[in-house]
C-alpha atoms as a PDB file:
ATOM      1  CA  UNK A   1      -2.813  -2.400  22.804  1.00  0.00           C
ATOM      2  CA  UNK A   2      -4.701   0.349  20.674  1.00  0.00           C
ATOM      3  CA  UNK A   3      -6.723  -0.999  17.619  1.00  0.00           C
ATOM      4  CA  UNK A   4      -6.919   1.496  14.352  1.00  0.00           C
ATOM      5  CA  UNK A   5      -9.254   2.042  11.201  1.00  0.00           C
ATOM      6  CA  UNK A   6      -8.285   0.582   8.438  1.00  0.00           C
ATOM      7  CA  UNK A   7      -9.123   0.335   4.528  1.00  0.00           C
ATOM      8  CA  UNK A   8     -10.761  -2.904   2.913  1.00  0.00           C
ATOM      9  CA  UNK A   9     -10.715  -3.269  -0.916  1.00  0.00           C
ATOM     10  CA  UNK A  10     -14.549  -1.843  -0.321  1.00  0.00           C
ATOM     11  CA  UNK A  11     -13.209   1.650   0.646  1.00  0.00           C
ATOM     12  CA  UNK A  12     -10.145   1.400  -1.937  1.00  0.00           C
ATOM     13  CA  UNK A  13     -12.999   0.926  -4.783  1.00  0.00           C
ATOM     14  CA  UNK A  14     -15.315   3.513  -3.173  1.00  0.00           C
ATOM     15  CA  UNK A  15     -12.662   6.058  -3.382  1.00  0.00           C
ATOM     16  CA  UNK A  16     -11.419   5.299  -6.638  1.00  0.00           C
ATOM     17  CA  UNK A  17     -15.351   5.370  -8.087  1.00  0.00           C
ATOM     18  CA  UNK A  18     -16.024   8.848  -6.628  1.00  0.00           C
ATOM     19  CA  UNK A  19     -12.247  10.269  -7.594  1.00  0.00           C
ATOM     20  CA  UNK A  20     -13.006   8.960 -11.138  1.00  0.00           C
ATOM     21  CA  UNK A  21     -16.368  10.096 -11.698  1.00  0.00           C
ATOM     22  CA  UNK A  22     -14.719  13.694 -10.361  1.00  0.00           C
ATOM     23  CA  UNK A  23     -12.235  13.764 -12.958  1.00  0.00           C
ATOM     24  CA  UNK A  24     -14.600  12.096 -15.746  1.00  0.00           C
ATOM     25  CA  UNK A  25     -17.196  14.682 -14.960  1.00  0.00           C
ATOM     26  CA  UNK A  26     -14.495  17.268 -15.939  1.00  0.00           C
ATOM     27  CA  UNK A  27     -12.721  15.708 -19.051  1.00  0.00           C
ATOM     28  CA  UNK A  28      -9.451  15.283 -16.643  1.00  0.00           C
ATOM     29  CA  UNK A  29      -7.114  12.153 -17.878  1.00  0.00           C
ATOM     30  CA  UNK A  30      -5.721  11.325 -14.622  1.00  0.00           C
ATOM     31  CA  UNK A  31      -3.642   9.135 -12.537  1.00  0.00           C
ATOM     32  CA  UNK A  32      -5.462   7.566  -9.349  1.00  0.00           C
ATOM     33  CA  UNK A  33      -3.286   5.862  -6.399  1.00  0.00           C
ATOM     34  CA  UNK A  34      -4.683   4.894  -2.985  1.00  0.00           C
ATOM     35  CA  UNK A  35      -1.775   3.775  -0.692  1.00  0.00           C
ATOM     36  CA  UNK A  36      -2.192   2.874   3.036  1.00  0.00           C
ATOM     37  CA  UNK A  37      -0.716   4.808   6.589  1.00  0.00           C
ATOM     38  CA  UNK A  38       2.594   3.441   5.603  1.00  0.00           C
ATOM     39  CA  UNK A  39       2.713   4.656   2.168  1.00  0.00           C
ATOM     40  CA  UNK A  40       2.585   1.449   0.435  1.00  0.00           C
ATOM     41  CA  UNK A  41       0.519   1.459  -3.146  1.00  0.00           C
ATOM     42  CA  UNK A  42      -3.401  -0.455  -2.545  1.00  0.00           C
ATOM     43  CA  UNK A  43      -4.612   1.022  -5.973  1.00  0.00           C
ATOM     44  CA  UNK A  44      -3.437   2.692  -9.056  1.00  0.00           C
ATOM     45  CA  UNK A  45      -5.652   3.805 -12.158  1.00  0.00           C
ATOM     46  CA  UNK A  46      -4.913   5.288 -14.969  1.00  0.00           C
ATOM     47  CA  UNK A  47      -7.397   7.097 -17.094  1.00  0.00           C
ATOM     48  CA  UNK A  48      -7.391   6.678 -20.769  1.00  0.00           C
ATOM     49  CA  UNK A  49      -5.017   9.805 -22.303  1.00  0.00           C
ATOM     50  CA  UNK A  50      -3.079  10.081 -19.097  1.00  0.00           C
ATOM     51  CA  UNK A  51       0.027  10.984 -19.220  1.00  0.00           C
ATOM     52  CA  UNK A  52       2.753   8.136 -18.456  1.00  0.00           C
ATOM     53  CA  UNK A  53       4.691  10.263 -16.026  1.00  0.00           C
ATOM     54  CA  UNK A  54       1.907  10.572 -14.079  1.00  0.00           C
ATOM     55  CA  UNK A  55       1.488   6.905 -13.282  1.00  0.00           C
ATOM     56  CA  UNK A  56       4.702   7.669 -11.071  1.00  0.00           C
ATOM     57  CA  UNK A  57       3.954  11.112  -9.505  1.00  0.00           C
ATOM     58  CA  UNK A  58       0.278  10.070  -8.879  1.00  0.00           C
ATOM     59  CA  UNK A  59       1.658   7.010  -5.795  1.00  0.00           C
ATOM     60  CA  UNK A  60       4.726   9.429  -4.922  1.00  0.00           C
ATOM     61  CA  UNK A  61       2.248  11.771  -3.643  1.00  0.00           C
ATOM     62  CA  UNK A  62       0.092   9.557  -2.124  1.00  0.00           C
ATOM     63  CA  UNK A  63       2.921   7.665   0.247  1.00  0.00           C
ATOM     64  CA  UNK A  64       4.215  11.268   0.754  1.00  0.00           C
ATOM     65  CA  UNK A  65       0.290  12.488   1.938  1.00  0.00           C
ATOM     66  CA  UNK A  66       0.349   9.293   4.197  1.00  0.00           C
ATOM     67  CA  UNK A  67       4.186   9.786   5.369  1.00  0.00           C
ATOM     68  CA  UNK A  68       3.557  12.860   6.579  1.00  0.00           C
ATOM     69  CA  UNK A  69       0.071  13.077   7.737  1.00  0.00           C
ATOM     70  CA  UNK A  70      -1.078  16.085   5.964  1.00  0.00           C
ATOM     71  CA  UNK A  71      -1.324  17.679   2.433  1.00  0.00           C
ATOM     72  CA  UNK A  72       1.648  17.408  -0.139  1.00  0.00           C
ATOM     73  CA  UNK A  73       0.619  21.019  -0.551  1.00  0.00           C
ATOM     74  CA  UNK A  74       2.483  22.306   2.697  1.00  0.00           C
ATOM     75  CA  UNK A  75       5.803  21.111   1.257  1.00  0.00           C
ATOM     76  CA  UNK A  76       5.182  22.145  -1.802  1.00  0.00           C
ATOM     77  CA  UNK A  77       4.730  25.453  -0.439  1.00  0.00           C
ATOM     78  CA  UNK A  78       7.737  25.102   2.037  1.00  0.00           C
ATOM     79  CA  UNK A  79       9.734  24.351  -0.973  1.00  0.00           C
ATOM     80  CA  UNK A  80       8.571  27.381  -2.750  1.00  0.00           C
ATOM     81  CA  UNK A  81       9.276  29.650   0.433  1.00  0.00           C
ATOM     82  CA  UNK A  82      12.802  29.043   0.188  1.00  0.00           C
ATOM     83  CA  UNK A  83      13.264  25.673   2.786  1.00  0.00           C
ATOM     84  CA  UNK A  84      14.729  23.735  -0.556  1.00  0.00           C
ATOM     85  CA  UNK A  85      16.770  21.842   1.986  1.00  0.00           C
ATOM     86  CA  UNK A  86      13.556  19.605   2.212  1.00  0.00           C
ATOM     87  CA  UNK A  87      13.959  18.216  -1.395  1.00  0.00           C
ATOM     88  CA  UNK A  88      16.377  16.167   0.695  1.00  0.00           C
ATOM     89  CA  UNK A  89      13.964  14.461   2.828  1.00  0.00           C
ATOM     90  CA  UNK A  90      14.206  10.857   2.945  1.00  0.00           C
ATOM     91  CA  UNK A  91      11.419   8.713   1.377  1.00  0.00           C
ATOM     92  CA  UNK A  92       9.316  12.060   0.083  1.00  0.00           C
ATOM     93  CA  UNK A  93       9.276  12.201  -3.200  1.00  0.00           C
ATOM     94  CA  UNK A  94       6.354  13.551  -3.795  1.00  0.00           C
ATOM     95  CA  UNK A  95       6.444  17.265  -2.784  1.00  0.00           C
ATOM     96  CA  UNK A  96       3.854  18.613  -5.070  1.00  0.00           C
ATOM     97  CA  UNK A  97       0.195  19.915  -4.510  1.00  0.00           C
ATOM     98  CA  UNK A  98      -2.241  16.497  -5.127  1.00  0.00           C
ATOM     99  CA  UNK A  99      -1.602  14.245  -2.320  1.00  0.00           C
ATOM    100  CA  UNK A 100      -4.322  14.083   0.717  1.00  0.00           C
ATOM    101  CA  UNK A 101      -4.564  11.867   3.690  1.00  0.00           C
ATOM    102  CA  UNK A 102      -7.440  10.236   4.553  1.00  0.00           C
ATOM    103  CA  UNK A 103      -8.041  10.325   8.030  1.00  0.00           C
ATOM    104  CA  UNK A 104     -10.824   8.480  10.163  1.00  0.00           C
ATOM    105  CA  UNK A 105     -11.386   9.048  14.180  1.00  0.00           C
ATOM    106  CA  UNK A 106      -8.286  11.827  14.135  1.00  0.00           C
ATOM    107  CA  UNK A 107      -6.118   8.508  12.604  1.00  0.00           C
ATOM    108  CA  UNK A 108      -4.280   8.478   8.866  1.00  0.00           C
ATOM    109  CA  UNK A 109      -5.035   5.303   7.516  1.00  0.00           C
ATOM    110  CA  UNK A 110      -3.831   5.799   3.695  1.00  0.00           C
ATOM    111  CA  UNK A 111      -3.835   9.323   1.154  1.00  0.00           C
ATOM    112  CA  UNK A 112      -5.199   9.422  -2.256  1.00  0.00           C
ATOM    113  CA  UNK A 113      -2.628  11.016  -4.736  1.00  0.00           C
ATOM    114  CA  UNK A 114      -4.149  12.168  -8.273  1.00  0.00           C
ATOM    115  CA  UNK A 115      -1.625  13.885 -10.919  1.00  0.00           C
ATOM    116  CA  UNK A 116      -2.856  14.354 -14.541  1.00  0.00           C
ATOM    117  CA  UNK A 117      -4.319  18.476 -14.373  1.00  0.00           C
ATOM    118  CA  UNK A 118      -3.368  21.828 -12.429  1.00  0.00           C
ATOM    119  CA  UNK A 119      -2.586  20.711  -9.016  1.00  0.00           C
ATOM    120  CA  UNK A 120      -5.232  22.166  -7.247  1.00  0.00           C
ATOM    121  CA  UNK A 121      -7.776  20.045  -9.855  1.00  0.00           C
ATOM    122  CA  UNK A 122      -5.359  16.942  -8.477  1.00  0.00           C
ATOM    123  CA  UNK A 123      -6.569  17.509  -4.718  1.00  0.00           C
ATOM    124  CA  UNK A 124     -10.315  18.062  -6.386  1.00  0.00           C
ATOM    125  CA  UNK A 125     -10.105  14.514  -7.398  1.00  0.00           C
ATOM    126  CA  UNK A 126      -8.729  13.379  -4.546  1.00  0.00           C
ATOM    127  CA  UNK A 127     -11.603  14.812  -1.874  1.00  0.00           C
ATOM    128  CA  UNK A 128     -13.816  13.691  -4.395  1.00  0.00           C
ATOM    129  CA  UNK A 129     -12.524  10.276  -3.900  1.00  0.00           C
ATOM    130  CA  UNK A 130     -12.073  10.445  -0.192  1.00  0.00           C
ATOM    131  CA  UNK A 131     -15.474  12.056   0.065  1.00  0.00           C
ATOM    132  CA  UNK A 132     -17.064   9.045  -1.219  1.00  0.00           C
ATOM    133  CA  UNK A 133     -16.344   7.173   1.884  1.00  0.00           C
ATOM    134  CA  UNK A 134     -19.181   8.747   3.082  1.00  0.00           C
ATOM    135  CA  UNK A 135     -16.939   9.992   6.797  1.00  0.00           C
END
């Protein structure tokens, strides 16, 4: 039997501190999620001004990240290159740049998803966040 990382409610508050001072340090009204390896939600925060739609695209792209191991970027960008078959893909709905795995000892063990600004100010936040873990 293997053993795995996982997060504690110390990490889930560690990332959420550093991904909010990111997007307070920039003016950014965001949505926050932290979700674990099987995409379910640990932690959601919404920023004051945020917009309500992003309280459901911010988790989407987290359990996406964490799905699929890797950036929601690369199926954003899959999408965009013509595969649009993939809009199909069961339990991904969140195929847009701002999702990001977090990954300890080559393992995912959750993703940080941030919606609220230009996506590639979403994945800012969320490396911010992830960063803070100190890995």
């Amino acid at each position: 039997m293997q053993t795995k990382p996982y997060l504690t409610l110390d990490d889930l508050k560690k990332i959420a501190a550093g991904a909010e001072a990111e997007a307070k340090a920039n003016n950014w009204a965001v949505v926050i999620s932290i979700v674990d390896d099987g995409g379910h939600l640990l932690w959601l925060q919404r920023l004051d001004g945020a917009a309500p739609a992003s309280s459901h695209i911010s988790p989407a792209k987290a359990k996406t990240a964490a799905l699929g191991r890797r950036e929601t970027k690369i199926y954003e960008d899959m999408i965009n290159n013509g595969r649009v078959a993939f809009l199909c893909a069961p339990e991904l709905d969140g195929l847009l740049e701002g999702g990001v795995p977090i990954v300890v000892d080559g393992q995912c063990v959750g993703a940080v998803g941030v919606s609220g600004v230009k996506s590639s100010e979403d994945v800012q936040i969320a490396k911010a966040g992830i960063a803070a873990l100190g890995l």
